[in-house]
Protein backbone atom coordinates (compact mmCIF):
# COMPACT_ATOMS: atom_id res chain seq x y z
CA UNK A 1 0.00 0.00 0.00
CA UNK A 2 1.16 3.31 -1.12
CA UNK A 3 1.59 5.89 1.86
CA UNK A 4 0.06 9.33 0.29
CA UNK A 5 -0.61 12.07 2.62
CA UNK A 6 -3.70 14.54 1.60
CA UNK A 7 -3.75 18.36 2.13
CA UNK A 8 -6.74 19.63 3.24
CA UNK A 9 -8.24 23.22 2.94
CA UNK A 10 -10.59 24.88 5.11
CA UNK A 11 -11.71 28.58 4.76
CA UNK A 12 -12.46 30.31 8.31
CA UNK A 13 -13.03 33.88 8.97
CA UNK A 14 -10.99 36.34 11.27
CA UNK A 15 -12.82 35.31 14.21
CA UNK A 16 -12.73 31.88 13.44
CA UNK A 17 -9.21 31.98 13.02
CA UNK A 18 -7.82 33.59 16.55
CA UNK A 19 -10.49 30.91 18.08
CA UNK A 20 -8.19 28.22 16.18
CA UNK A 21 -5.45 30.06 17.77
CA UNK A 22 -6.88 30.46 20.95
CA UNK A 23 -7.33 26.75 21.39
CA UNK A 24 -3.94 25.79 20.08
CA UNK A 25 -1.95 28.19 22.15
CA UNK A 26 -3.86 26.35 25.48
CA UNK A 27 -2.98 22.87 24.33
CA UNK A 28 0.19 23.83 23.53
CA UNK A 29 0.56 25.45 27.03
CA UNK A 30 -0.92 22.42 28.41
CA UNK A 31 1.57 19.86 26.57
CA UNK A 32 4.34 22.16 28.17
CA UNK A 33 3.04 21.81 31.94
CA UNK A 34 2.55 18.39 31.51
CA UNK A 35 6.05 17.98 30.13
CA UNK A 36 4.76 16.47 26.37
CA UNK A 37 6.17 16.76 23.25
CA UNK A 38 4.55 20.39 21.36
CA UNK A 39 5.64 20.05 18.26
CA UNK A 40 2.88 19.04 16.38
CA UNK A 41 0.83 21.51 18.01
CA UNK A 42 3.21 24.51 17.22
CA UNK A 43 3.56 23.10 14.08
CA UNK A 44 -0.41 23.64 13.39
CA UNK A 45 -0.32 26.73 15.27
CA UNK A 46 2.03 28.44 13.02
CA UNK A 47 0.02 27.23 10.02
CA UNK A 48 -3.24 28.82 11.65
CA UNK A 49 -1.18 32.12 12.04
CA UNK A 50 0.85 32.05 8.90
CA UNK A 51 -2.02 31.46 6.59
CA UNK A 52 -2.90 33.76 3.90
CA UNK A 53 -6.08 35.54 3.82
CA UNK A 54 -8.53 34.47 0.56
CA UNK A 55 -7.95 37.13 -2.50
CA UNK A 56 -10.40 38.74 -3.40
CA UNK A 57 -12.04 38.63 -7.01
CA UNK A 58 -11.95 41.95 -8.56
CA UNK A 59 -15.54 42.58 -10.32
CA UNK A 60 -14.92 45.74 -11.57
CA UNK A 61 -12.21 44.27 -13.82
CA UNK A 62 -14.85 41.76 -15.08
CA UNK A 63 -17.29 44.59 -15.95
CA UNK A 64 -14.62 46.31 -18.42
C-alpha cells in the first residue's frame, strides 16, 4: 500500500481563526506543563497564524 498524505483546505473567517489560535496556544501550554512533546501543536499553530487571507475577485475588472 502506497503511503500518500492529503492536504486539506478549510476557509475560516478572522474570528474563526484567533479561536483556532486560541485553542492551540492552550494545548500547547498544556503539553508544556505536563512535560509532552509540542511540536505538532506549534507546528499547526504556526500554520493557523501564517495562513494567507482568501484574494479577493476583482468585479470591476470583469465589468470592463
Amino acid at each position: 500500500m502506497m503511503n500518500t498524505t492529503c492536504t486539506r483546505v478549510i476557509e475560516v473567517d478572522d474570528f474563526e481563526q484567533r479561536v483556532l489560535m486560541k485553542i492551540l496556544a492552550d494545548k500547547r501550554n498544556e503539553c508544556i506543563a505536563e512535560e509532552k512533546p509540542t511540536e505538532d501543536v506549534s507546528d499547526l499553530l504556526l500554520k493557523v497564524i501564517d495562513a494567507p487571507p482568501k484574494k479577493k475577485k476583482d468585479r470591476d475588472r470583469d465589468e470592463r
